[in-house]
PDB file of N, CA and C in Angstrom:
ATOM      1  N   UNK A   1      60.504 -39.858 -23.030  1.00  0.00           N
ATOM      2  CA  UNK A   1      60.774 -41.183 -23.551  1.00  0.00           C
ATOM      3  C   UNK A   1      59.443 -41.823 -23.949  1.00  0.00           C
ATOM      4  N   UNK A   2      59.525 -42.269 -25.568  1.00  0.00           N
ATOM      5  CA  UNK A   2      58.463 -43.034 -25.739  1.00  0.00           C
ATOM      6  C   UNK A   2      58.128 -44.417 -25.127  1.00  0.00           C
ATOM      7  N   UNK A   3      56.775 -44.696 -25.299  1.00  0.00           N
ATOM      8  CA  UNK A   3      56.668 -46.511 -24.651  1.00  0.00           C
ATOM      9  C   UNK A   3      55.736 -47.167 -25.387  1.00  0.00           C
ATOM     10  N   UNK A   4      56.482 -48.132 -26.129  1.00  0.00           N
ATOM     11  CA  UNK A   4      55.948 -49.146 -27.481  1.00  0.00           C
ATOM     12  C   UNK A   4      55.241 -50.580 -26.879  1.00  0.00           C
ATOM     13  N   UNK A   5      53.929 -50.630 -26.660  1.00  0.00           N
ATOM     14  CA  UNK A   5      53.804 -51.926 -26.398  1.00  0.00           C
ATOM     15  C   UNK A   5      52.616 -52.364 -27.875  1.00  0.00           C
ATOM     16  N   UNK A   6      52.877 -54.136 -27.818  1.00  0.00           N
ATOM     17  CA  UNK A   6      52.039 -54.974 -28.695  1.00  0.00           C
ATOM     18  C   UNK A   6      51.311 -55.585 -27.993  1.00  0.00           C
ATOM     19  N   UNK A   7      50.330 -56.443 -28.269  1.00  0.00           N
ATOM     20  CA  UNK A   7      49.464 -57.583 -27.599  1.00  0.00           C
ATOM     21  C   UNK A   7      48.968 -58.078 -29.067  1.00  0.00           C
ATOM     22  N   UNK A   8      48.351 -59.465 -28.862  1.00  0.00           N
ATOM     23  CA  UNK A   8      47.860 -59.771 -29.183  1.00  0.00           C
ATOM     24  C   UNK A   8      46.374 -60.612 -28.757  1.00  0.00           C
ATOM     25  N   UNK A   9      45.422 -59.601 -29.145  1.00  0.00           N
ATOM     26  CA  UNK A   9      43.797 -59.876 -28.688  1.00  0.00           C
ATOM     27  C   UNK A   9      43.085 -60.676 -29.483  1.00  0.00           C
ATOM     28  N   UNK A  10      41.847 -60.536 -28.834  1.00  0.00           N
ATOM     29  CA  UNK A  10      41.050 -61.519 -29.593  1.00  0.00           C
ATOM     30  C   UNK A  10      40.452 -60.605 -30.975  1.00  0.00           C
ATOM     31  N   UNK A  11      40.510 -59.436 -31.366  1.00  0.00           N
ATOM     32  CA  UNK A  11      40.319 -58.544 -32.322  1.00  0.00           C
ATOM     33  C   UNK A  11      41.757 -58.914 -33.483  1.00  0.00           C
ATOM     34  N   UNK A  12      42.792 -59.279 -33.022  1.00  0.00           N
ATOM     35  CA  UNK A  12      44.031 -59.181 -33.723  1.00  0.00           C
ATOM     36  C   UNK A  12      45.581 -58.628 -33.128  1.00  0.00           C
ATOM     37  N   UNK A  13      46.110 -58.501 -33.653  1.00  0.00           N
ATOM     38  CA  UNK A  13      47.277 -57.810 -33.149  1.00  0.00           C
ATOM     39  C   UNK A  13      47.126 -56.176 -33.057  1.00  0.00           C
ATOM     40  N   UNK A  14      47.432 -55.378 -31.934  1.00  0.00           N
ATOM     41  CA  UNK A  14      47.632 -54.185 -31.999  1.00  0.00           C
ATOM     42  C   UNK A  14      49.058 -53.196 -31.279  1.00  0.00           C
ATOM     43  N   UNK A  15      49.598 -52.767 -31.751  1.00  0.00           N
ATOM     44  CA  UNK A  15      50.711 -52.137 -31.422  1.00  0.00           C
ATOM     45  C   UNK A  15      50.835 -50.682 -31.136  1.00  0.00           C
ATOM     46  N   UNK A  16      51.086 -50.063 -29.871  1.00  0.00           N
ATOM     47  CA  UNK A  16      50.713 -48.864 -29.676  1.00  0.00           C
ATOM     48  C   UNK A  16      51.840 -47.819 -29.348  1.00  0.00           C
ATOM     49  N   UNK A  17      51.958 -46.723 -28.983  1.00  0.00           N
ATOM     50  CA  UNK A  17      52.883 -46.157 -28.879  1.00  0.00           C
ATOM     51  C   UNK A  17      52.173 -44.543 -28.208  1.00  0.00           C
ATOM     52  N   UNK A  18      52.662 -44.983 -26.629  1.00  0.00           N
ATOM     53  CA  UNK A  18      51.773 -43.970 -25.616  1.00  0.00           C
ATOM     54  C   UNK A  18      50.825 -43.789 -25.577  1.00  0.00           C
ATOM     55  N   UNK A  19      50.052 -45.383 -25.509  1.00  0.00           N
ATOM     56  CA  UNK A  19      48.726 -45.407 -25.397  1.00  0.00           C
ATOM     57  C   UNK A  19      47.636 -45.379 -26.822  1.00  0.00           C
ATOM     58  N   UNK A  20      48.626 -44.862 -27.863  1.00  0.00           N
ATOM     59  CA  UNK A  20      47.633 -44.408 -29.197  1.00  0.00           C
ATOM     60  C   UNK A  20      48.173 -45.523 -30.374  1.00  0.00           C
ATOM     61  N   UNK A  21      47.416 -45.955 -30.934  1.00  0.00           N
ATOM     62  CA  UNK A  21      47.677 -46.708 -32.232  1.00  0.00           C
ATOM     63  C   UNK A  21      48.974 -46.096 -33.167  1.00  0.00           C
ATOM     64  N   UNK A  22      49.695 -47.474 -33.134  1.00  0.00           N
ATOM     65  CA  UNK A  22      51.217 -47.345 -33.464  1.00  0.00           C
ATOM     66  C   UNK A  22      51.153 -46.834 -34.820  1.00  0.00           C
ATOM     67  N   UNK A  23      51.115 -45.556 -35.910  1.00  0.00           N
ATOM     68  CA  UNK A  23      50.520 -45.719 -37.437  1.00  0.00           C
ATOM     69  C   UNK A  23      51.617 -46.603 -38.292  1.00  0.00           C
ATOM     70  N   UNK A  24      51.106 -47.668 -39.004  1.00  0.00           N
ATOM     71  CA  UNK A  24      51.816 -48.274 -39.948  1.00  0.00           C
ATOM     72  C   UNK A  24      52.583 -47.437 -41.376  1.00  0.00           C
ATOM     73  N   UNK A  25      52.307 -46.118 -40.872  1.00  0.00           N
ATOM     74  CA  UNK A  25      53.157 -45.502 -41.844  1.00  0.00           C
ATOM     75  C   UNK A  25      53.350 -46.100 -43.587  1.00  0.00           C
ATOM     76  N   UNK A  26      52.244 -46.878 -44.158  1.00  0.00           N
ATOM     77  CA  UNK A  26      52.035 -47.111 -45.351  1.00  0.00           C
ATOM     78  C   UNK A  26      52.377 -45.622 -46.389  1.00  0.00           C
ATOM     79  N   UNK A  27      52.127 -44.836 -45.690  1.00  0.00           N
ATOM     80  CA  UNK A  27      52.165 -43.777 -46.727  1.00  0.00           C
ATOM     81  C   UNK A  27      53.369 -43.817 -47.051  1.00  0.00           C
ATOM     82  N   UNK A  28      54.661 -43.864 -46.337  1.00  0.00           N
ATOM     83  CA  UNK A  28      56.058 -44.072 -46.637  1.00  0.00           C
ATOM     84  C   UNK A  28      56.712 -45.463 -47.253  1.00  0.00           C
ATOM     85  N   UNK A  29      56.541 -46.066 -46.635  1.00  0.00           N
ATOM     86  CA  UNK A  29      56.688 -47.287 -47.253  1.00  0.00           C
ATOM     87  C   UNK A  29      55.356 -48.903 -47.230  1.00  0.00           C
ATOM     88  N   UNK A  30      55.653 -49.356 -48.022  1.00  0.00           N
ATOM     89  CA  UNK A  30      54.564 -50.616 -47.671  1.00  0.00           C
ATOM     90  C   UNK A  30      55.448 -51.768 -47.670  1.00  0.00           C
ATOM     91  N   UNK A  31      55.479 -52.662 -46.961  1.00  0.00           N
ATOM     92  CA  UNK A  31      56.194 -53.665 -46.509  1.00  0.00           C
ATOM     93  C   UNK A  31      54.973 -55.300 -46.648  1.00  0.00           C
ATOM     94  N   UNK A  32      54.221 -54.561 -46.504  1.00  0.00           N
ATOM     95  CA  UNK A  32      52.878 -55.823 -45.782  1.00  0.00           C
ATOM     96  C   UNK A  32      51.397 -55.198 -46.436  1.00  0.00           C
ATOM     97  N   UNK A  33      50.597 -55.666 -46.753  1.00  0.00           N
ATOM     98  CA  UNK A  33      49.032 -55.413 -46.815  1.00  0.00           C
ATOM     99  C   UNK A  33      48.509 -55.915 -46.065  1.00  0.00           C
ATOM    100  N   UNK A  34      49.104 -56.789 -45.198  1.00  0.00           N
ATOM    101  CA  UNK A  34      48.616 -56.989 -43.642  1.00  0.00           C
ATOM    102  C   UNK A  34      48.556 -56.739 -42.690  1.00  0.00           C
ATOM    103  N   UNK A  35      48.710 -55.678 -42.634  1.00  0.00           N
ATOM    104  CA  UNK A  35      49.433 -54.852 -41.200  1.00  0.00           C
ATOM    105  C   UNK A  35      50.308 -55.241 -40.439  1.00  0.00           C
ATOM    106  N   UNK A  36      50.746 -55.093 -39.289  1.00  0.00           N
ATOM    107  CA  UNK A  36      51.417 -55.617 -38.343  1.00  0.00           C
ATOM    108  C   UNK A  36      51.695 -56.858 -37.873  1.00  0.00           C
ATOM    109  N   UNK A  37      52.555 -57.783 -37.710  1.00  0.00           N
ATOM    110  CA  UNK A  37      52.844 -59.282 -37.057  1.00  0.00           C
ATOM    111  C   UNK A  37      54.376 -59.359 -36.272  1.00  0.00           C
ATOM    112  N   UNK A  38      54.403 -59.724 -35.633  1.00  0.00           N
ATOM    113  CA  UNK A  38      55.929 -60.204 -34.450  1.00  0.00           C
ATOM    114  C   UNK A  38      56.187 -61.923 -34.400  1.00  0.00           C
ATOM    115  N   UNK A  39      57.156 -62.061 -34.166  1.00  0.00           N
ATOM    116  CA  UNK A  39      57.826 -63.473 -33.623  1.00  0.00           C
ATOM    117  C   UNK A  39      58.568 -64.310 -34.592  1.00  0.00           C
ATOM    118  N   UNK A  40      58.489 -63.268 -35.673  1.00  0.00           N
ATOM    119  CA  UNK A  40      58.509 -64.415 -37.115  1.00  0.00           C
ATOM    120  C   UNK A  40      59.507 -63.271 -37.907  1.00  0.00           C
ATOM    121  N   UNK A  41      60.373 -63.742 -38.916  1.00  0.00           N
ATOM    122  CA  UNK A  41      61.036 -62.568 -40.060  1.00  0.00           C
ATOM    123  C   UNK A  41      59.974 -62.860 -41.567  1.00  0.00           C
ATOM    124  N   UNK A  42      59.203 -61.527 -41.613  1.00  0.00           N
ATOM    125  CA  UNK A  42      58.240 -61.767 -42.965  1.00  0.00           C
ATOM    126  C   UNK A  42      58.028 -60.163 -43.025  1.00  0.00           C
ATOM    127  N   UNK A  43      57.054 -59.959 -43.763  1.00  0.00           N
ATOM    128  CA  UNK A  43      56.918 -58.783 -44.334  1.00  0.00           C
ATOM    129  C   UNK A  43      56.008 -57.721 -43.604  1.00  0.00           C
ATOM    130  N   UNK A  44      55.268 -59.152 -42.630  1.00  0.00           N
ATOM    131  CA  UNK A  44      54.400 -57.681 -41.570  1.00  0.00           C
ATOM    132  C   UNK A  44      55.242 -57.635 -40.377  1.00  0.00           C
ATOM    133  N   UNK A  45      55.968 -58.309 -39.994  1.00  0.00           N
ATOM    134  CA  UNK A  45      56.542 -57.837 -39.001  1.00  0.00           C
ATOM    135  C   UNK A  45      58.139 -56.955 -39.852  1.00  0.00           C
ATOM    136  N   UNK A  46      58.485 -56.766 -40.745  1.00  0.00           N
ATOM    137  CA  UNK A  46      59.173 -55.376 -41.347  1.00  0.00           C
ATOM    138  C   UNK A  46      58.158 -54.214 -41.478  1.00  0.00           C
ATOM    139  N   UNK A  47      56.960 -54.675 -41.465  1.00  0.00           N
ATOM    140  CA  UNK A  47      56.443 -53.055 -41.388  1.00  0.00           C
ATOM    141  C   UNK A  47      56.143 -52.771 -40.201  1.00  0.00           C
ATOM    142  N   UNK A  48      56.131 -53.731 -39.242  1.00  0.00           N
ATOM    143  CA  UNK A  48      55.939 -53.136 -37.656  1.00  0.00           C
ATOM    144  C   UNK A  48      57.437 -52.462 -37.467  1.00  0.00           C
ATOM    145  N   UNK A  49      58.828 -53.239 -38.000  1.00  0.00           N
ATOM    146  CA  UNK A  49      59.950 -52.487 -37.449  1.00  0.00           C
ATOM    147  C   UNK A  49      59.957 -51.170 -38.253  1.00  0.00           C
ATOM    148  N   UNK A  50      59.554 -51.396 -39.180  1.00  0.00           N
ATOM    149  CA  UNK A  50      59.998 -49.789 -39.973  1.00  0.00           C
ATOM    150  C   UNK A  50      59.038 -48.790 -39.088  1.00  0.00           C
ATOM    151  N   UNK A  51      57.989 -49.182 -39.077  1.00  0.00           N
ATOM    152  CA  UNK A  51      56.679 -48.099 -38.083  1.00  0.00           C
ATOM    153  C   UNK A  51      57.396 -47.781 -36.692  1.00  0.00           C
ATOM    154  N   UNK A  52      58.072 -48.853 -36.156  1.00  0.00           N
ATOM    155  CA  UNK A  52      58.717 -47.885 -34.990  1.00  0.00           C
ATOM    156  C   UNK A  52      59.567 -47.459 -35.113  1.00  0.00           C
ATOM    157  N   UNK A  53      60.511 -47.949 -36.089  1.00  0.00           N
ATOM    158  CA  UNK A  53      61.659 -46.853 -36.018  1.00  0.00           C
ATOM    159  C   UNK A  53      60.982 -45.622 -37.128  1.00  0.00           C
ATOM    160  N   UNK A  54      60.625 -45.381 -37.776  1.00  0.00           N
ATOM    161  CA  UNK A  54      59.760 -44.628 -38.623  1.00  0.00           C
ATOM    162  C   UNK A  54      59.764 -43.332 -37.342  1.00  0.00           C
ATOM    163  N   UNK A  55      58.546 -43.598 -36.251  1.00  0.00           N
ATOM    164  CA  UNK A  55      58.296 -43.027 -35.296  1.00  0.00           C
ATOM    165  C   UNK A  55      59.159 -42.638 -34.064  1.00  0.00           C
ATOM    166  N   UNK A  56      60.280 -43.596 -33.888  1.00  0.00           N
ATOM    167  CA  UNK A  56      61.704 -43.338 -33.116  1.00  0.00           C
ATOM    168  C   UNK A  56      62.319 -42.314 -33.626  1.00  0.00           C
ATOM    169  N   UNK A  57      63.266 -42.854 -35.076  1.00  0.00           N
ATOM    170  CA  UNK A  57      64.062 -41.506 -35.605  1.00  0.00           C
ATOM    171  C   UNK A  57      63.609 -40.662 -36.535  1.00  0.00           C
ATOM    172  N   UNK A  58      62.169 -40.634 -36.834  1.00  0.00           N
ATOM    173  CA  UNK A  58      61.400 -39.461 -37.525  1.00  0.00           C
ATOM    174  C   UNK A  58      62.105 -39.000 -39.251  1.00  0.00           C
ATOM    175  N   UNK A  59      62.583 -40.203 -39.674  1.00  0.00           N
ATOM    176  CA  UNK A  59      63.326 -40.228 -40.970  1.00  0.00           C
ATOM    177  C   UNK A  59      63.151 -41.389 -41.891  1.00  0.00           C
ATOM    178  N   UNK A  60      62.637 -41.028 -42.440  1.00  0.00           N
ATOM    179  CA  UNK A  60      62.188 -42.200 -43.418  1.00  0.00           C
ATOM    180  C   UNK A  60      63.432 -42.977 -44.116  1.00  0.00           C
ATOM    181  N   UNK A  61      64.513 -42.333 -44.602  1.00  0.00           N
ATOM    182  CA  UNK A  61      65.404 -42.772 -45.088  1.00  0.00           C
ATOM    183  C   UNK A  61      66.509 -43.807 -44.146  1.00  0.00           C
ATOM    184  N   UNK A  62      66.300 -43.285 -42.826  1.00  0.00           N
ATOM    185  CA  UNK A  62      67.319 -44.090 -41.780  1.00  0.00           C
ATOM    186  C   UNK A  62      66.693 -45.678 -41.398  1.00  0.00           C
ATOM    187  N   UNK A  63      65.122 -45.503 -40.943  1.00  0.00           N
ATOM    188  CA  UNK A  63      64.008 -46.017 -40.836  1.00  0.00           C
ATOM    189  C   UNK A  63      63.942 -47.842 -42.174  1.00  0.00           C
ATOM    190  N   UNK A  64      64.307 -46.592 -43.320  1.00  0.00           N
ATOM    191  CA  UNK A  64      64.203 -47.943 -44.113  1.00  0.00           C
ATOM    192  C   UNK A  64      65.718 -48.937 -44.269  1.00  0.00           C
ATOM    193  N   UNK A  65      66.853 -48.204 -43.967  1.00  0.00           N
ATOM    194  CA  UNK A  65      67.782 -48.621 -43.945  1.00  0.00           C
ATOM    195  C   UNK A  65      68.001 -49.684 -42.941  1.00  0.00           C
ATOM    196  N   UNK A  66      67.368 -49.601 -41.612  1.00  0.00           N
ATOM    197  CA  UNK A  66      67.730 -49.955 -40.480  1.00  0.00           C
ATOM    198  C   UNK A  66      66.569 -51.086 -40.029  1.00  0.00           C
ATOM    199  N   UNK A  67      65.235 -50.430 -41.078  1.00  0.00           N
ATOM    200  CA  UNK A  67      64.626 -51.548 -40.637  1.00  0.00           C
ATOM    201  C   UNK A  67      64.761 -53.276 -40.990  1.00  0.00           C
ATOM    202  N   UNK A  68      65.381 -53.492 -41.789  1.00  0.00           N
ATOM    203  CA  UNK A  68      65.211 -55.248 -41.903  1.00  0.00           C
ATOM    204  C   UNK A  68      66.600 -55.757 -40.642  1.00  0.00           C
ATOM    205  N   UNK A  69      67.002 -55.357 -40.404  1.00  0.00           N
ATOM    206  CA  UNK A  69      68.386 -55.736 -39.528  1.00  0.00           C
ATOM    207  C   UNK A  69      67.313 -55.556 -38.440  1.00  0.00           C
ATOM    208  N   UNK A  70      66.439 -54.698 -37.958  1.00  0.00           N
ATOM    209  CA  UNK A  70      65.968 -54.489 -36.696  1.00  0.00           C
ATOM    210  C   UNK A  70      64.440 -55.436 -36.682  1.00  0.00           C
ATOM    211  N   UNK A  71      64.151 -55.832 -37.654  1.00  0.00           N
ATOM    212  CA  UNK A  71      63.051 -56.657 -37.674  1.00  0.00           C
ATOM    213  C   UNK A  71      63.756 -57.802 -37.457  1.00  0.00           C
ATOM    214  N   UNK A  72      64.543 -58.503 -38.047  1.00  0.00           N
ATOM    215  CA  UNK A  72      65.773 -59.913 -37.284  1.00  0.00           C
ATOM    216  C   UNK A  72      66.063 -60.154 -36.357  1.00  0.00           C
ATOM    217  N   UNK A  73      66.576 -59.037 -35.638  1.00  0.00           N
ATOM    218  CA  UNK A  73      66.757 -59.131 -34.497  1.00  0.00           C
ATOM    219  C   UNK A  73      66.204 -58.808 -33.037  1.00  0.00           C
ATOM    220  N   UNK A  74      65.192 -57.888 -33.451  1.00  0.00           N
ATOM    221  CA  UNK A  74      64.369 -57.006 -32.323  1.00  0.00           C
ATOM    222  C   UNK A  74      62.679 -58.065 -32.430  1.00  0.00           C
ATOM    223  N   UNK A  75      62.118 -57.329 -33.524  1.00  0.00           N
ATOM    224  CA  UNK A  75      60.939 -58.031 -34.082  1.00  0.00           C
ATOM    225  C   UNK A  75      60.481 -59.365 -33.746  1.00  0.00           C
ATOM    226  N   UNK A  76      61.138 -59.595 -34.934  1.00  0.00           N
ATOM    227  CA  UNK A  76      60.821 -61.163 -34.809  1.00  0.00           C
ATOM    228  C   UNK A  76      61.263 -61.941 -33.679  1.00  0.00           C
ATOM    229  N   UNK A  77      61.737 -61.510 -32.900  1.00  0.00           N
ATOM    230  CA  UNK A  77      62.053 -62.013 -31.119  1.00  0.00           C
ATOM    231  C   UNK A  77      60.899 -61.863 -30.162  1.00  0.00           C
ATOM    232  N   UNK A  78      59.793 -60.923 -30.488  1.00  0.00           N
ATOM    233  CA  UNK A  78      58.938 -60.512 -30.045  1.00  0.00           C
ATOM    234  C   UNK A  78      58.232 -61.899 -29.633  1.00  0.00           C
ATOM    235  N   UNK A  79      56.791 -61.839 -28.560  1.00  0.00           N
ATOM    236  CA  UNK A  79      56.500 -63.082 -27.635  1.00  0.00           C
ATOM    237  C   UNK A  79      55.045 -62.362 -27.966  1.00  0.00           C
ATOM    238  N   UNK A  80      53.882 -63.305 -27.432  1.00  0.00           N
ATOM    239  CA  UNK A  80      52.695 -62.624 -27.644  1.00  0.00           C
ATOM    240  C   UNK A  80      52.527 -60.555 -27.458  1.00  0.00           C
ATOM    241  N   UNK A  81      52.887 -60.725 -26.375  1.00  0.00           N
ATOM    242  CA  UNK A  81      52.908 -59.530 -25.828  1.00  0.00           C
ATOM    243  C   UNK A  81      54.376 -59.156 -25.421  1.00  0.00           C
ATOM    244  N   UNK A  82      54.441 -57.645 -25.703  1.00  0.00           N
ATOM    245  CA  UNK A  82      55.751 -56.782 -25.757  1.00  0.00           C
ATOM    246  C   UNK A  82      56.110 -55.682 -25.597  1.00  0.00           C
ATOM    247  N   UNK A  83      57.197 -55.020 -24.980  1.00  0.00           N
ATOM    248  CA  UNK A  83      57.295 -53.351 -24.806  1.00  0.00           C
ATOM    249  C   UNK A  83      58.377 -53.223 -24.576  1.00  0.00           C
ATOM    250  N   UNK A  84      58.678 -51.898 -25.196  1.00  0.00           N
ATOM    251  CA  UNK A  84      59.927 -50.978 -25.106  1.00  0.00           C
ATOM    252  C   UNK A  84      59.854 -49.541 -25.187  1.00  0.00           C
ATOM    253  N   UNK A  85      60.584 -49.303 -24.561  1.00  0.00           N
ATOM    254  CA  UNK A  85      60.715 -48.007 -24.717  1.00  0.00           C
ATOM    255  C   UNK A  85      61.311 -47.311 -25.841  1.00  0.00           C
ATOM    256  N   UNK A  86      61.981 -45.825 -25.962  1.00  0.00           N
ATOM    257  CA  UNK A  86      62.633 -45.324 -27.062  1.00  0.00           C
ATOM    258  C   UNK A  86      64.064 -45.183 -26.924  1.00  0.00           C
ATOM    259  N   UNK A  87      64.307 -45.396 -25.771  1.00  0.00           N
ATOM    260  CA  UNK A  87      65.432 -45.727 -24.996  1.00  0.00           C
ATOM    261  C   UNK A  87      66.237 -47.484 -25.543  1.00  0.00           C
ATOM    262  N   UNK A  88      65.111 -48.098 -25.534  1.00  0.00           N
ATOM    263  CA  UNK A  88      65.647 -49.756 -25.863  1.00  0.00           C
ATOM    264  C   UNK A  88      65.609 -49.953 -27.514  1.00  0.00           C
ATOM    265  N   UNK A  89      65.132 -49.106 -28.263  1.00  0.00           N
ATOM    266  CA  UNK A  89      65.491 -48.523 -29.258  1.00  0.00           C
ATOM    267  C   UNK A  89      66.345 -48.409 -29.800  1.00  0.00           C
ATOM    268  N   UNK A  90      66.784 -47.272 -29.255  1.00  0.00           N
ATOM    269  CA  UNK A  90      68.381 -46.296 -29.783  1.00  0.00           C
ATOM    270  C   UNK A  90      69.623 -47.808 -29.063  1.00  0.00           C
ATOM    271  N   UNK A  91      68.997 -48.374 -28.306  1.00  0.00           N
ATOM    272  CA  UNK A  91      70.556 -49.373 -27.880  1.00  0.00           C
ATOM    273  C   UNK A  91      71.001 -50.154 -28.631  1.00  0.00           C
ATOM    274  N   UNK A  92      68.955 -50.598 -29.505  1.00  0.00           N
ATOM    275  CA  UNK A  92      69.284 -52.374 -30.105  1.00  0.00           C
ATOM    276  C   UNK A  92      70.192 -51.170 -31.563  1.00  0.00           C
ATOM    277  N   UNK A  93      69.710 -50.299 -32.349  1.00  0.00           N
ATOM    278  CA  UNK A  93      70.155 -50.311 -32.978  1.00  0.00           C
ATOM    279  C   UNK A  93      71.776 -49.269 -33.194  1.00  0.00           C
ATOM    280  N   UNK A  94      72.026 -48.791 -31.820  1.00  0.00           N
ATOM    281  CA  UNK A  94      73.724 -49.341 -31.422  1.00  0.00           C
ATOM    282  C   UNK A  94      74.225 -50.426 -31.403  1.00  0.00           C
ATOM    283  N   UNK A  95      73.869 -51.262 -30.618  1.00  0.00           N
ATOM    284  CA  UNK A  95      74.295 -52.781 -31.274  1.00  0.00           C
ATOM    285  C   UNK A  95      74.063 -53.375 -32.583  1.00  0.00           C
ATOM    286  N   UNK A  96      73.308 -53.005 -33.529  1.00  0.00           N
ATOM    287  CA  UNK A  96      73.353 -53.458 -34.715  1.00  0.00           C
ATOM    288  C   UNK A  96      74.176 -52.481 -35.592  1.00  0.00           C
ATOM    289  N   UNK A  97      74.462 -51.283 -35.622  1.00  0.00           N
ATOM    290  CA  UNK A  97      75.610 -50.229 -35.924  1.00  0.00           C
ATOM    291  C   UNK A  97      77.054 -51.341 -35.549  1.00  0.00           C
ATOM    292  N   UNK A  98      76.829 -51.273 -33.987  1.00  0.00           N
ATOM    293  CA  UNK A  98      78.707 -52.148 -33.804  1.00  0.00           C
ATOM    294  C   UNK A  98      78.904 -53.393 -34.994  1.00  0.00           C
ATOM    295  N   UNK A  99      77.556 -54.215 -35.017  1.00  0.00           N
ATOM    296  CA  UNK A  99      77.815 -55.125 -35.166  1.00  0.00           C
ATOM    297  C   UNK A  99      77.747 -55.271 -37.354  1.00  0.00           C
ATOM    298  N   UNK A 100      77.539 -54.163 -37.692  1.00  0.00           N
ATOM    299  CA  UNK A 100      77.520 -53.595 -38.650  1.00  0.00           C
ATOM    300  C   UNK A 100      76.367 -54.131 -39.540  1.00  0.00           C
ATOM    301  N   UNK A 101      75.364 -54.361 -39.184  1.00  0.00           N
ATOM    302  CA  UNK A 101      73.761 -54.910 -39.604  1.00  0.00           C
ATOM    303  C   UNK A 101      73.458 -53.609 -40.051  1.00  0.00           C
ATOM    304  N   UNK A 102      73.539 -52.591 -39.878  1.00  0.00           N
ATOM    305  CA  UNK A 102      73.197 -51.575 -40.277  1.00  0.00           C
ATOM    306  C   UNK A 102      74.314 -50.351 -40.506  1.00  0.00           C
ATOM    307  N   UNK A 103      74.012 -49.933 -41.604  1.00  0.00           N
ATOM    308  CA  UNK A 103      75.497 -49.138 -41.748  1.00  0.00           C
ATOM    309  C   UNK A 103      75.085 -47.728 -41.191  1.00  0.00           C
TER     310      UNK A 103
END
């Protein structure tokens, strides 16, 4: 099981994933030229959700589908500092499947 945590330092925001820098996965999609942001619905915090689910379900195509429903609701809920696992993952976006945010 993976483990996703954020902070925000006095360097900036950083988001990691088992200890190692979370990759913003630009090469797949670009969402932001800002990198990463939480607490808010905008365009860097869709590229933080696409980067973890990117890195969760290892599919770019599911990843982009799933990410703006999971940046609404997961993301942008986010507090200075944050973590989940890959486990709390796969639930939020069962609940956004039921709730049909994501097809």
């Amino acid at each position: 099981m993976k483990h996703y945590v954020g902070d925000r330092t006095i360097d900036g925001v950083e988001a990691k994933v088992d200890g190692a820098p979370l990759p913003q996965r630009t090469d797949v999609a670009q969402y932001s030229e800002n990198g990463f942001e939480w607490g808010y619905e905008g365009e860097s915090p869709l590229q933080l959700a696409f980067a973890l689910l990117m890195d969760h379900l290892g599919n770019a195509e599911a990843a982009k589908t799933a990410s703006n429903a999971f940046m609404k609701a997961v993301v942008a809920n986010f507090g200075n500092e944050w973590e989940m696992t890959s486990e709390d993952i796969a639930q939020a976006l069962t609940i956004l499947k039921g709730s049909k945010a994501v097809a």
